[in-house]
PDB file of N, CA and C in Angstrom:
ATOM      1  N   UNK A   1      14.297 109.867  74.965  1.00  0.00           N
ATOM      2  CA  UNK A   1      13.056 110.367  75.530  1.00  0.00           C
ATOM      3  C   UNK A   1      13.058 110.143  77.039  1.00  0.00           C
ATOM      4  N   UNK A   2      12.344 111.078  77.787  1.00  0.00           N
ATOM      5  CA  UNK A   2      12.505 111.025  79.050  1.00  0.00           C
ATOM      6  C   UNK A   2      10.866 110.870  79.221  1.00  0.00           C
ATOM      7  N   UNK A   3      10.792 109.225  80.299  1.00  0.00           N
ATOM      8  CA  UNK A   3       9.395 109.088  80.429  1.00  0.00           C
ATOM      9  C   UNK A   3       8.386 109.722  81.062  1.00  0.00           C
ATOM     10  N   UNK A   4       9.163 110.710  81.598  1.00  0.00           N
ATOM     11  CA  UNK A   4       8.400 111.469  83.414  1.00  0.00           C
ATOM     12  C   UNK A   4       8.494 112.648  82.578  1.00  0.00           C
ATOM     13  N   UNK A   5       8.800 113.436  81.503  1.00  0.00           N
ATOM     14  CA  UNK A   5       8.690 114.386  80.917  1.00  0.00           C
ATOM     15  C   UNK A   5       7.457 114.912  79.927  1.00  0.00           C
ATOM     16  N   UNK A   6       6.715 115.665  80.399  1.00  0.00           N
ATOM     17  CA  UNK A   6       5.490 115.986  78.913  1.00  0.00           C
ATOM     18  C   UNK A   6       5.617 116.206  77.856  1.00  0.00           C
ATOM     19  N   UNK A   7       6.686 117.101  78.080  1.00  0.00           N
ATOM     20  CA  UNK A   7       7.007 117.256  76.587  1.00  0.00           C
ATOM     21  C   UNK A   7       7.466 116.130  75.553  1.00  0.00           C
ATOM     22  N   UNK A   8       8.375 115.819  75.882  1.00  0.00           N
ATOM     23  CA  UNK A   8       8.451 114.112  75.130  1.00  0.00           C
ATOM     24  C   UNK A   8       7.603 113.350  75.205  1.00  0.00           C
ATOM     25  N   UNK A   9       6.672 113.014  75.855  1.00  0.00           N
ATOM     26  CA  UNK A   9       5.508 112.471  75.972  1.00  0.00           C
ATOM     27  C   UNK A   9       4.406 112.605  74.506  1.00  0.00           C
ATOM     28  N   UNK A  10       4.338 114.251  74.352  1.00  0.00           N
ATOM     29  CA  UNK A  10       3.332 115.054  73.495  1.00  0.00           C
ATOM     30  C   UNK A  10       4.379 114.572  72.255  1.00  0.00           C
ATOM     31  N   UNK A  11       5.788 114.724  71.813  1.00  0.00           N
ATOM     32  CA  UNK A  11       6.502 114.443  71.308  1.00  0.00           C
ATOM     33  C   UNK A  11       6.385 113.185  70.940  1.00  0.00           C
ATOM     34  N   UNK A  12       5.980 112.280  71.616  1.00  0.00           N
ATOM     35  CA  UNK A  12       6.132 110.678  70.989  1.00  0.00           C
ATOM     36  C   UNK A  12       4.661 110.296  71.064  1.00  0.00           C
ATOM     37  N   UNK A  13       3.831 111.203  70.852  1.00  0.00           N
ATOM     38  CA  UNK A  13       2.490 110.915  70.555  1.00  0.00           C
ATOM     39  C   UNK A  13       2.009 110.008  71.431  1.00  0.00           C
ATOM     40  N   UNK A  14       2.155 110.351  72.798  1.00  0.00           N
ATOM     41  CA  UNK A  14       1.415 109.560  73.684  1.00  0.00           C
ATOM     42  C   UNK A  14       0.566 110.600  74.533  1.00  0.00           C
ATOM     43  N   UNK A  15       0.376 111.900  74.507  1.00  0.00           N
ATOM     44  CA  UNK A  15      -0.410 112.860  74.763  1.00  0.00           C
ATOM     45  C   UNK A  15      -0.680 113.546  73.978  1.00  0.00           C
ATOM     46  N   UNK A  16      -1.766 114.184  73.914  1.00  0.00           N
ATOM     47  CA  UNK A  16      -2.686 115.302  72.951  1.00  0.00           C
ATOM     48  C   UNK A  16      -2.039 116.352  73.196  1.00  0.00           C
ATOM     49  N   UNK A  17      -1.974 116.910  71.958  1.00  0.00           N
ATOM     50  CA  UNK A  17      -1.835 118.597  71.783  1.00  0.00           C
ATOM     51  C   UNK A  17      -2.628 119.101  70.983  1.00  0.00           C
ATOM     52  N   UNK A  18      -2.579 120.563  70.917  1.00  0.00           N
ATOM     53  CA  UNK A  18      -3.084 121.178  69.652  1.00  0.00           C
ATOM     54  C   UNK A  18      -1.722 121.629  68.661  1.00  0.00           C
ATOM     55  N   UNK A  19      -1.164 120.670  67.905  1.00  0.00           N
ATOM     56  CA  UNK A  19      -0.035 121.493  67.040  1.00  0.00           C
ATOM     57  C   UNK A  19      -0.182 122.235  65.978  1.00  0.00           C
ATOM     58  N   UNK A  20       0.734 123.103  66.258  1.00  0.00           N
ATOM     59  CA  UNK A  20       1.224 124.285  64.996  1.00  0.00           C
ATOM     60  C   UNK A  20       1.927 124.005  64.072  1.00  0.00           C
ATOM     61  N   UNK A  21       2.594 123.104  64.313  1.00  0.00           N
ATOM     62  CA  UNK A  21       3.687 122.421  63.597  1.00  0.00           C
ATOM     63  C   UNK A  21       4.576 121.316  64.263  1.00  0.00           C
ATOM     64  N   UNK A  22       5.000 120.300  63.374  1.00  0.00           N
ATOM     65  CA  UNK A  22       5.822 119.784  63.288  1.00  0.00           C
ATOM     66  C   UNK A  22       6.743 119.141  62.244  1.00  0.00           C
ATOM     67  N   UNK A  23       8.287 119.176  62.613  1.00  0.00           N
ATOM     68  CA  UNK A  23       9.739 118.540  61.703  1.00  0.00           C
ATOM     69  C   UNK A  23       9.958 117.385  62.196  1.00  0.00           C
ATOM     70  N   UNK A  24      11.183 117.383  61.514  1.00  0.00           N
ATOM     71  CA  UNK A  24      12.297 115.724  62.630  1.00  0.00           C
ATOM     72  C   UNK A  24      12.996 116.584  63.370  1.00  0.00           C
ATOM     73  N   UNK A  25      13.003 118.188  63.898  1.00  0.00           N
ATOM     74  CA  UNK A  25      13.342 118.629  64.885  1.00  0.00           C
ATOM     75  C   UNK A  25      12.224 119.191  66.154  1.00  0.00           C
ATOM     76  N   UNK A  26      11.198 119.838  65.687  1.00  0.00           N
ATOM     77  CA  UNK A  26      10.369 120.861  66.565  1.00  0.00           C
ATOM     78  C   UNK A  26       9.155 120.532  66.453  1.00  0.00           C
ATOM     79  N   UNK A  27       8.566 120.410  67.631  1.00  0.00           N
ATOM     80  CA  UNK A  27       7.079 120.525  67.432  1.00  0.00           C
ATOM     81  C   UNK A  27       6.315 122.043  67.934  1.00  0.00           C
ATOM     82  N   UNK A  28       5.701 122.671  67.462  1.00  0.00           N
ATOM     83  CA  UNK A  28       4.901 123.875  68.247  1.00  0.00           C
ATOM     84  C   UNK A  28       3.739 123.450  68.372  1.00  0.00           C
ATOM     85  N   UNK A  29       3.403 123.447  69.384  1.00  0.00           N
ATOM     86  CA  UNK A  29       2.164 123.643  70.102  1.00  0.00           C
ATOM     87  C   UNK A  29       1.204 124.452  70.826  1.00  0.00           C
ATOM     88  N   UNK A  30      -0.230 124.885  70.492  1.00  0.00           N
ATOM     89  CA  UNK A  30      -0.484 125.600  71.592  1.00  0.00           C
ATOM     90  C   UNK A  30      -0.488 125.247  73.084  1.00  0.00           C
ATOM     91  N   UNK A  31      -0.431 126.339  73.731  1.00  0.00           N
ATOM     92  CA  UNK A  31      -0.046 126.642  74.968  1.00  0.00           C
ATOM     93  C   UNK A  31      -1.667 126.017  75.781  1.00  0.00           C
ATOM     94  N   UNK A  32      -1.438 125.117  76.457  1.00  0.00           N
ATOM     95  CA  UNK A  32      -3.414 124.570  77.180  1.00  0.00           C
ATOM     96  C   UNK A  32      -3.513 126.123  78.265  1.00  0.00           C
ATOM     97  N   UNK A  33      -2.776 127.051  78.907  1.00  0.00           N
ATOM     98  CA  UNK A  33      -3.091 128.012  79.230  1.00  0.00           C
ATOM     99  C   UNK A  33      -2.561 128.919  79.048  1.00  0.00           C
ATOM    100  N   UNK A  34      -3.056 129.791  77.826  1.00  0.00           N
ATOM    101  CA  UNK A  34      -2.924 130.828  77.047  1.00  0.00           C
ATOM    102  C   UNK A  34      -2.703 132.185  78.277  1.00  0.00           C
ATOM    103  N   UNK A  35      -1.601 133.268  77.622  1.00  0.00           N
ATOM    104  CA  UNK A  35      -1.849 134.785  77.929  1.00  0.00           C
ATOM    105  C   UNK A  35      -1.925 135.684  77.536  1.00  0.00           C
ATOM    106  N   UNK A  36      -2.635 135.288  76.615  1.00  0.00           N
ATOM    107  CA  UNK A  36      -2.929 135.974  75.346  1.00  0.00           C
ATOM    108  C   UNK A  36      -3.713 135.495  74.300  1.00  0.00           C
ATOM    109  N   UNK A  37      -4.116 136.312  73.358  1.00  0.00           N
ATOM    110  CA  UNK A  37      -4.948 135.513  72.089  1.00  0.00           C
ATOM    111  C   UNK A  37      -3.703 134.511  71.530  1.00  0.00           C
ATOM    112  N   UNK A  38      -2.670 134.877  70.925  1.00  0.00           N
ATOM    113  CA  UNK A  38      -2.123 133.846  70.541  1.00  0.00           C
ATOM    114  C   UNK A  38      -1.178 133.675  71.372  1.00  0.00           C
ATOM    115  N   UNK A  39      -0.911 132.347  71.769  1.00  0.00           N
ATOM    116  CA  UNK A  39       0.446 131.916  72.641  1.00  0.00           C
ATOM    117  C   UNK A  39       0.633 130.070  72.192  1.00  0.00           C
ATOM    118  N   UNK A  40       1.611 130.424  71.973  1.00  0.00           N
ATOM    119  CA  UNK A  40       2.368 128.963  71.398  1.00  0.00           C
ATOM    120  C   UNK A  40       3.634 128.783  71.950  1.00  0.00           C
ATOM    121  N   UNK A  41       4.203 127.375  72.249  1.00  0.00           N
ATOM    122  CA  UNK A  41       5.663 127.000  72.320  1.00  0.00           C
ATOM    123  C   UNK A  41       6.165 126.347  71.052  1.00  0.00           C
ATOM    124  N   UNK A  42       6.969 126.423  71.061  1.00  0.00           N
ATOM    125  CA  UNK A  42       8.401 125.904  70.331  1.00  0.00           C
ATOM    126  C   UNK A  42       9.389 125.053  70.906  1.00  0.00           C
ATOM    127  N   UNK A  43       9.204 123.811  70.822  1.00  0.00           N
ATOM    128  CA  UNK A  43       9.733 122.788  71.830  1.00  0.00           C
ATOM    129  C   UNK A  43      10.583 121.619  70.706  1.00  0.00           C
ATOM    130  N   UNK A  44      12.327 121.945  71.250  1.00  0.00           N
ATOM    131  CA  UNK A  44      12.631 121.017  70.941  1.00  0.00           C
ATOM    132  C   UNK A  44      12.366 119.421  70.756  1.00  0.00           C
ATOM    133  N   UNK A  45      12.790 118.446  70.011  1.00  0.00           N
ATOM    134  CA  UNK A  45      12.226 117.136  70.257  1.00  0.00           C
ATOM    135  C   UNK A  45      12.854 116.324  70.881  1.00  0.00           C
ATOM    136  N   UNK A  46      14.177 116.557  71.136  1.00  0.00           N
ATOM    137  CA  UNK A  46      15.479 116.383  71.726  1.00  0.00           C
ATOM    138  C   UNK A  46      15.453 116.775  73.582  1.00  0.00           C
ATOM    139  N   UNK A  47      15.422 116.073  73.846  1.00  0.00           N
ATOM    140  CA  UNK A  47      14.949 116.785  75.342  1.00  0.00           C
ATOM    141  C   UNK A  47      16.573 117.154  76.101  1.00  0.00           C
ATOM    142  N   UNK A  48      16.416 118.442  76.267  1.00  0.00           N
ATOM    143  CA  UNK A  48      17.315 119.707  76.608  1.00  0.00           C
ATOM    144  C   UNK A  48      16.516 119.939  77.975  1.00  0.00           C
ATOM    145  N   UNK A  49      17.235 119.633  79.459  1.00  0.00           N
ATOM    146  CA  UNK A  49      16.211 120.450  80.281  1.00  0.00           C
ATOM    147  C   UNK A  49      16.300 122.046  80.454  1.00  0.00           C
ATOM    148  N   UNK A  50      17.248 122.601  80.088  1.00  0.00           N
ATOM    149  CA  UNK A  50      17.060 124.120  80.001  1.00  0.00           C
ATOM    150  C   UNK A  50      18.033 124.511  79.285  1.00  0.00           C
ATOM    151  N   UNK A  51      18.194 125.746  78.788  1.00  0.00           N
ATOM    152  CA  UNK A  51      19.016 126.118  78.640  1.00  0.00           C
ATOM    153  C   UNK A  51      20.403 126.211  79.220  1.00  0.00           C
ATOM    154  N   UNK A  52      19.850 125.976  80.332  1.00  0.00           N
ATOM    155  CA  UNK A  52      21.303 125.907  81.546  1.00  0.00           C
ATOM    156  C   UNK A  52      21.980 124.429  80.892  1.00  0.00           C
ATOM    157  N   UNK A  53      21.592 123.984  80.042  1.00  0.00           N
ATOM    158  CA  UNK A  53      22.113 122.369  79.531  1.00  0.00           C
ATOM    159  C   UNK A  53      22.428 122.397  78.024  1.00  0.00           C
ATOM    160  N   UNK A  54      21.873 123.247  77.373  1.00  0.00           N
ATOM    161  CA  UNK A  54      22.089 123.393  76.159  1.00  0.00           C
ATOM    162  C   UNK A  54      24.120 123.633  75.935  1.00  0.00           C
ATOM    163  N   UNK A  55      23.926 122.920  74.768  1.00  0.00           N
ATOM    164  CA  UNK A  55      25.616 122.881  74.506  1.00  0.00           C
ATOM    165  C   UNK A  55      26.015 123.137  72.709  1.00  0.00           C
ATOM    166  N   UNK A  56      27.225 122.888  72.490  1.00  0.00           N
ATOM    167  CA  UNK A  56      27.205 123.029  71.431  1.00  0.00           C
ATOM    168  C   UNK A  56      26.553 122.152  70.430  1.00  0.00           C
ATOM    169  N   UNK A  57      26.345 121.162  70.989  1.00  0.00           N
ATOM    170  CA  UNK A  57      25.299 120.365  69.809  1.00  0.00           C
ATOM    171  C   UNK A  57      24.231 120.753  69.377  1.00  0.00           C
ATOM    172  N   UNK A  58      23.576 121.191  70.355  1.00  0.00           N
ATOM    173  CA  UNK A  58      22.115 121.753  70.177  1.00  0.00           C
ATOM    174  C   UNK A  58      22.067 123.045  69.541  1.00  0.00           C
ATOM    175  N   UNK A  59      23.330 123.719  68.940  1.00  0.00           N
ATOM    176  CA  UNK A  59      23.146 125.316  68.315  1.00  0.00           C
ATOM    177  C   UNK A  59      22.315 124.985  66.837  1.00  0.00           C
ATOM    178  N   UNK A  60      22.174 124.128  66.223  1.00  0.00           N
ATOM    179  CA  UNK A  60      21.414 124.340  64.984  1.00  0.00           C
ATOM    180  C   UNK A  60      19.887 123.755  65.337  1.00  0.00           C
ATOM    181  N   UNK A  61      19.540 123.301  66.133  1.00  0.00           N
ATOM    182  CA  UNK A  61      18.066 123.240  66.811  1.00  0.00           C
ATOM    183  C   UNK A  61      17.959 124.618  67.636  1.00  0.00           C
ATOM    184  N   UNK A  62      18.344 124.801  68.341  1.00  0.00           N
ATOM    185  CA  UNK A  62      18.077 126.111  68.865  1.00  0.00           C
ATOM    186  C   UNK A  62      18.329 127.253  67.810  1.00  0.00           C
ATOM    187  N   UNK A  63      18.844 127.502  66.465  1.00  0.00           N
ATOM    188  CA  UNK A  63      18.810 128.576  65.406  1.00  0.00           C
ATOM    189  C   UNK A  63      17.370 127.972  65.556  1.00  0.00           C
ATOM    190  N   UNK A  64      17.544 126.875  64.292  1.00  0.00           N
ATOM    191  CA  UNK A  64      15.981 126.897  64.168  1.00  0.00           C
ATOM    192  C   UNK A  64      14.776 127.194  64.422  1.00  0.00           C
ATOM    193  N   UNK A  65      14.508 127.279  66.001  1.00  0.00           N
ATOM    194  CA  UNK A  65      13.927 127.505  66.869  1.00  0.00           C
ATOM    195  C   UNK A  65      13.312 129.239  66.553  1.00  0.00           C
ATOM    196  N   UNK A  66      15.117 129.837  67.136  1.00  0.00           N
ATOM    197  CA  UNK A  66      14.672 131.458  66.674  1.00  0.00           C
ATOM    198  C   UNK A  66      14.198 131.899  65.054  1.00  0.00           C
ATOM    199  N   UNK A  67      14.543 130.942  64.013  1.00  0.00           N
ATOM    200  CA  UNK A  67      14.501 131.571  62.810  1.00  0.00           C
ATOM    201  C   UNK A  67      12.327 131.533  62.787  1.00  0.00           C
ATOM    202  N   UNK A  68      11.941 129.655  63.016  1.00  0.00           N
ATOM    203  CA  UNK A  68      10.996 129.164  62.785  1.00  0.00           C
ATOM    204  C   UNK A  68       9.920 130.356  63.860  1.00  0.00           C
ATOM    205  N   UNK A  69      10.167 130.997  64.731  1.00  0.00           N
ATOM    206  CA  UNK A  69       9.348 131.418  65.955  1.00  0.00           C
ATOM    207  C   UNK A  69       8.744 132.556  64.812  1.00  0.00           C
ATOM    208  N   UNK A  70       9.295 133.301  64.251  1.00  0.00           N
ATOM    209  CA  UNK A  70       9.077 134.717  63.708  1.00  0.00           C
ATOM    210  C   UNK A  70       7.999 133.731  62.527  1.00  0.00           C
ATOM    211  N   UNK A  71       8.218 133.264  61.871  1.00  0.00           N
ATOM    212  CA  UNK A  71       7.624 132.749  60.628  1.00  0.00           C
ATOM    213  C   UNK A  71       6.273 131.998  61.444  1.00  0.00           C
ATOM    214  N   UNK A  72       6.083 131.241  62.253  1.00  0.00           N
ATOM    215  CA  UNK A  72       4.691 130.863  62.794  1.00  0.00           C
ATOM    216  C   UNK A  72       3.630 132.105  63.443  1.00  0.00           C
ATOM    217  N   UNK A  73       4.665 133.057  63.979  1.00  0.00           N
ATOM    218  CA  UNK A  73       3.759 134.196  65.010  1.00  0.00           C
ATOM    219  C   UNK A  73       3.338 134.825  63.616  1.00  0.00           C
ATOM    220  N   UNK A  74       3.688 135.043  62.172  1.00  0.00           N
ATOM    221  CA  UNK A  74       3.096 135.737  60.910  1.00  0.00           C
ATOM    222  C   UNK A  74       1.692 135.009  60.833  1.00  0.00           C
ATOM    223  N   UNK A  75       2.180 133.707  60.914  1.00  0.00           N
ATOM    224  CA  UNK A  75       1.038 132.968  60.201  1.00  0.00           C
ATOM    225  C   UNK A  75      -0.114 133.145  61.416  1.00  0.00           C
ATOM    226  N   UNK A  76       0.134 133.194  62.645  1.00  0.00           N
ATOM    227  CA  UNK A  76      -1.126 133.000  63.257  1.00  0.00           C
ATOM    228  C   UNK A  76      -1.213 134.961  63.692  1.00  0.00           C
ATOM    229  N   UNK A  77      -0.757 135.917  62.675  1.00  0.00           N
ATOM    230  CA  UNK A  77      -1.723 137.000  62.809  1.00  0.00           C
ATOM    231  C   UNK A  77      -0.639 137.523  63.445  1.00  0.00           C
ATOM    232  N   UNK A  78       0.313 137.709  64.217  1.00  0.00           N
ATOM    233  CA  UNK A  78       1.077 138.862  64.556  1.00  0.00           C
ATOM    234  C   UNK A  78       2.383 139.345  63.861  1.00  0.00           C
ATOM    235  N   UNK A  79       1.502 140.215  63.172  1.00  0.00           N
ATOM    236  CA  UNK A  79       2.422 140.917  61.818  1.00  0.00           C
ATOM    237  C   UNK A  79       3.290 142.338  63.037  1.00  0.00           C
ATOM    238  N   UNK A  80       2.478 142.651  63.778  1.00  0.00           N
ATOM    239  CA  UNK A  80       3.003 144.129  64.232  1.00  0.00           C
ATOM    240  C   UNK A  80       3.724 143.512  65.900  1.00  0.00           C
ATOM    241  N   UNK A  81       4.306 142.487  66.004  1.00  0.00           N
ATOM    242  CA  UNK A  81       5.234 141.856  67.003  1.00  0.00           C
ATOM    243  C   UNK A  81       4.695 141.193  67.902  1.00  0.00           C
ATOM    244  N   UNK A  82       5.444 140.125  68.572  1.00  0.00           N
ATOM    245  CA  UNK A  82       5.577 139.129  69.673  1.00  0.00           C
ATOM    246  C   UNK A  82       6.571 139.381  70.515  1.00  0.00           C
ATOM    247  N   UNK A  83       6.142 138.651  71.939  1.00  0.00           N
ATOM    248  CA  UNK A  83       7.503 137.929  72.669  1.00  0.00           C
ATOM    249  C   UNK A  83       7.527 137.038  72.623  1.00  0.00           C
ATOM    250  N   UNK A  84       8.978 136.469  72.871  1.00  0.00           N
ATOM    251  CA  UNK A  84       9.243 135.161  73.398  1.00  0.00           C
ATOM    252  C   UNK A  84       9.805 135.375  74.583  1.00  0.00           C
ATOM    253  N   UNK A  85       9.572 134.098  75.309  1.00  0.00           N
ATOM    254  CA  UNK A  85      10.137 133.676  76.281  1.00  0.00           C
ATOM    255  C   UNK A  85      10.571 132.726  76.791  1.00  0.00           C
ATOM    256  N   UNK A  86      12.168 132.363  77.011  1.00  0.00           N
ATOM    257  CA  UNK A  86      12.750 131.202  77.587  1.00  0.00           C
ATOM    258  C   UNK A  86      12.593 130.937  78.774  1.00  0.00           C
ATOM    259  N   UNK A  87      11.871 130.244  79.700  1.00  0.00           N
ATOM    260  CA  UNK A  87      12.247 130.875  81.436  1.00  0.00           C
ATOM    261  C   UNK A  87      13.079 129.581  81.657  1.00  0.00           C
ATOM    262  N   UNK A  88      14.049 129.848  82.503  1.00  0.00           N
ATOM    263  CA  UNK A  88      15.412 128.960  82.757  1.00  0.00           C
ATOM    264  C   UNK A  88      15.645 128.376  84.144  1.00  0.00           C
ATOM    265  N   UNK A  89      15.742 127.056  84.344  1.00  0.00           N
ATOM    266  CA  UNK A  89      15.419 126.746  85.511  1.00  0.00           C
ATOM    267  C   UNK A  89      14.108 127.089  86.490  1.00  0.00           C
ATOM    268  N   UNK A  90      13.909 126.512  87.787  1.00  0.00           N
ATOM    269  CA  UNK A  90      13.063 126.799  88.682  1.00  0.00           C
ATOM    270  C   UNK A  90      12.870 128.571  89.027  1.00  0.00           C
ATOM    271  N   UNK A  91      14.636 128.887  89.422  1.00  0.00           N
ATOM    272  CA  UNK A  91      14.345 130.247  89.794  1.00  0.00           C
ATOM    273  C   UNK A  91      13.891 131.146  88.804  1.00  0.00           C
ATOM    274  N   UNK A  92      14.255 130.821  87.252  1.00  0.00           N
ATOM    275  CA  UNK A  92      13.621 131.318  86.099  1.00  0.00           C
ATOM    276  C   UNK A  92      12.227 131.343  86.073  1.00  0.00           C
ATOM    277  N   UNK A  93      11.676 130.340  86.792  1.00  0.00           N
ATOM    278  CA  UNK A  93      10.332 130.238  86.460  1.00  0.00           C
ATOM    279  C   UNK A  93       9.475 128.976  85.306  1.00  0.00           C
ATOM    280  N   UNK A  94      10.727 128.176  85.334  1.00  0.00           N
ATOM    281  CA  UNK A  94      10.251 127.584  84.292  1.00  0.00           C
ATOM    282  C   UNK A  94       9.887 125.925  85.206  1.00  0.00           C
ATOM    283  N   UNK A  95       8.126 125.545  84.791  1.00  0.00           N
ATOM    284  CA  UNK A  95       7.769 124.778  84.929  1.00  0.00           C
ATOM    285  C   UNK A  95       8.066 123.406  84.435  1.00  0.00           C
ATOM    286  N   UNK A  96       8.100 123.262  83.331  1.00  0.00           N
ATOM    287  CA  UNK A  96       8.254 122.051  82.524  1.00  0.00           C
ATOM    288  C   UNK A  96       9.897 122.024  82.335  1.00  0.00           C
ATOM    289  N   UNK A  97      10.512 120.792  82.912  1.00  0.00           N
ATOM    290  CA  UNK A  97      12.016 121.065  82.614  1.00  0.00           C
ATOM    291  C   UNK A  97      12.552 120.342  81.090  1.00  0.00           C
ATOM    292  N   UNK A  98      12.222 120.971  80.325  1.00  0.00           N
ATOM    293  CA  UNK A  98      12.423 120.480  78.746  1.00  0.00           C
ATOM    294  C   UNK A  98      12.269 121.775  78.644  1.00  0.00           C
ATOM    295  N   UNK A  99      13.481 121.801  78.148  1.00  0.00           N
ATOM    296  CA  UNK A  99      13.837 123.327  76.789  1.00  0.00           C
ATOM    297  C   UNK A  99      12.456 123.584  76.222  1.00  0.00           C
ATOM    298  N   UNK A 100      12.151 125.192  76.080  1.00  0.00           N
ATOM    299  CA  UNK A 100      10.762 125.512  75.726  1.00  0.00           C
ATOM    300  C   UNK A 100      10.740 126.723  75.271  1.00  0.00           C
ATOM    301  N   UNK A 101      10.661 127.603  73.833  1.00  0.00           N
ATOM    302  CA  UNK A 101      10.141 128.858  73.740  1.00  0.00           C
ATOM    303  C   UNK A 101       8.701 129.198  73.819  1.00  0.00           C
ATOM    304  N   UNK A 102       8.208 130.466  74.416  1.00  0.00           N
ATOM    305  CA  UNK A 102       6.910 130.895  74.211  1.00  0.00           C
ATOM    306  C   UNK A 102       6.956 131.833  73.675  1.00  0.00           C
ATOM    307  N   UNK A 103       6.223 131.995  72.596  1.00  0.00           N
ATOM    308  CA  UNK A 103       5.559 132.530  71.811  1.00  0.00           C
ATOM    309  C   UNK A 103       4.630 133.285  71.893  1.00  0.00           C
ATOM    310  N   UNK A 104       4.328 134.588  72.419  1.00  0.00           N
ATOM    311  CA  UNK A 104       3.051 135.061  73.030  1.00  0.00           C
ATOM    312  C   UNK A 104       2.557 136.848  72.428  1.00  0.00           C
ATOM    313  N   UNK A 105       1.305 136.970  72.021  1.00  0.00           N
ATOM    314  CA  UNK A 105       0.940 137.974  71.240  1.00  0.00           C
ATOM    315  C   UNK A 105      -0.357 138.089  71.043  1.00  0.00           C
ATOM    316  N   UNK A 106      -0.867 138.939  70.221  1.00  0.00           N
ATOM    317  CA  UNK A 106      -1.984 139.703  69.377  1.00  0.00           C
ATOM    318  C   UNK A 106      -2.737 140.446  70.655  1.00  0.00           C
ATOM    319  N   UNK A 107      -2.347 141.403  71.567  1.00  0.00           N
ATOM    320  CA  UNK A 107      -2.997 142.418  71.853  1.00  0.00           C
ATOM    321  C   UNK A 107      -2.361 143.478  71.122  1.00  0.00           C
ATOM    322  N   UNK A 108      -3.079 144.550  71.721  1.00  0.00           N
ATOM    323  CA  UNK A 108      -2.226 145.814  70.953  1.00  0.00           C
ATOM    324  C   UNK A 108      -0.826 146.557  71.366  1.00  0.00           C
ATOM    325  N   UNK A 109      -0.530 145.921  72.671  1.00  0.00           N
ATOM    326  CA  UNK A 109       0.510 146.185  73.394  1.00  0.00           C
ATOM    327  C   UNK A 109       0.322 144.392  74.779  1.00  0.00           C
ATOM    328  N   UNK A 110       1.324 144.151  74.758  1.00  0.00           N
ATOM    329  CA  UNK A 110       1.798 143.082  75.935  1.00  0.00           C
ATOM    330  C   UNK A 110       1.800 143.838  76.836  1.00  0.00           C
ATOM    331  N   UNK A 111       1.460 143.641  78.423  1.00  0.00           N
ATOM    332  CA  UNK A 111       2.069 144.801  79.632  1.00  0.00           C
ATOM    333  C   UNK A 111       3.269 144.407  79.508  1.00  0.00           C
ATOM    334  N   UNK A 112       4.474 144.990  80.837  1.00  0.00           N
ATOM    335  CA  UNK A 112       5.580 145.267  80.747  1.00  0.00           C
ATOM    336  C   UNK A 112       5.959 143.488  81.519  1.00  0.00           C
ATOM    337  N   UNK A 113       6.940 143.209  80.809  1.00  0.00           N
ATOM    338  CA  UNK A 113       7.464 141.388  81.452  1.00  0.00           C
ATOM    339  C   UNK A 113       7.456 141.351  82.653  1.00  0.00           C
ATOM    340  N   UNK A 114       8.418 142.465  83.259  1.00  0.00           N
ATOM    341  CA  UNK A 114       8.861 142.404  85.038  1.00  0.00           C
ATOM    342  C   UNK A 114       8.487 144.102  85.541  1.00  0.00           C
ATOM    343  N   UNK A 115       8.398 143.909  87.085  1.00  0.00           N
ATOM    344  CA  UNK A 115       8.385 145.383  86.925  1.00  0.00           C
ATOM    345  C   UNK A 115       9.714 145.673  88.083  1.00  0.00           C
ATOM    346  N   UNK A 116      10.278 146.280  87.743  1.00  0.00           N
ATOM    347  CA  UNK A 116      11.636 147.083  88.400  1.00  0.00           C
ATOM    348  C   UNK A 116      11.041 146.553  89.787  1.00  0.00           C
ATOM    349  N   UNK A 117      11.946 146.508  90.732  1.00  0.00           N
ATOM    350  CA  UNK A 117      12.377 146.353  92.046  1.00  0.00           C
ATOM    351  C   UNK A 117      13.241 147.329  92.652  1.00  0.00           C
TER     352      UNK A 117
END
């Protein structure tokens, strides 16, 4: 566990979440600022700071990850599709440096992720 990290933090039950779930691998949680009606992560428990770090150990937590994402976005109502999103590193965009899927859905259309340049 990394002490300066939230996610492990929320992980070792020393901060509040709202969870979706949890294993002895994953916890999902909702997202404290939503973009959308439903938006959730999928956060390893294993602290991975990005994908840029992920290795071969971590391939059956990260399946998991993709198999478990589709089966929670059913349960909380998006039968007709989601995104996910990994964002990778700083220039990725990614805030929290612990490995993180988002989970994000239930309008009738998402706008477009990026727009051309």
């Amino acid at each position: 566990m990394n002490e300066n990290c939230i996610f492990c933090r929320i992980v070792a039950g020393k901060l509040p979440s709202r969870k979706l779930f949890e294993d002895d691998d994953i916890i999902a949680i909702h997202d404290i600022h939503p973009v959308a009606p439903v938006h959730f992560m999928l956060i390893p428990k294993i602290h991975i700071e990005s994908l840029l770090h992920a290795e071969e150990d971590h391939q059956a937590v990260l399946g998991k990850m993709m198999v478990l994402a589709p089966r929670l976005a059913k349960e909380e109502g998006l039968q007709d599709g989601f995104r996910t999103i990994i964002n990778t590193g700083r220039a990725g965009g990614q805030e929290v440096m612990h490995l993180h899927m988002h989970v994000i859905g239930g309008k009738d259309r998402l706008p477009p992720m990026l727009v051309r340049i």
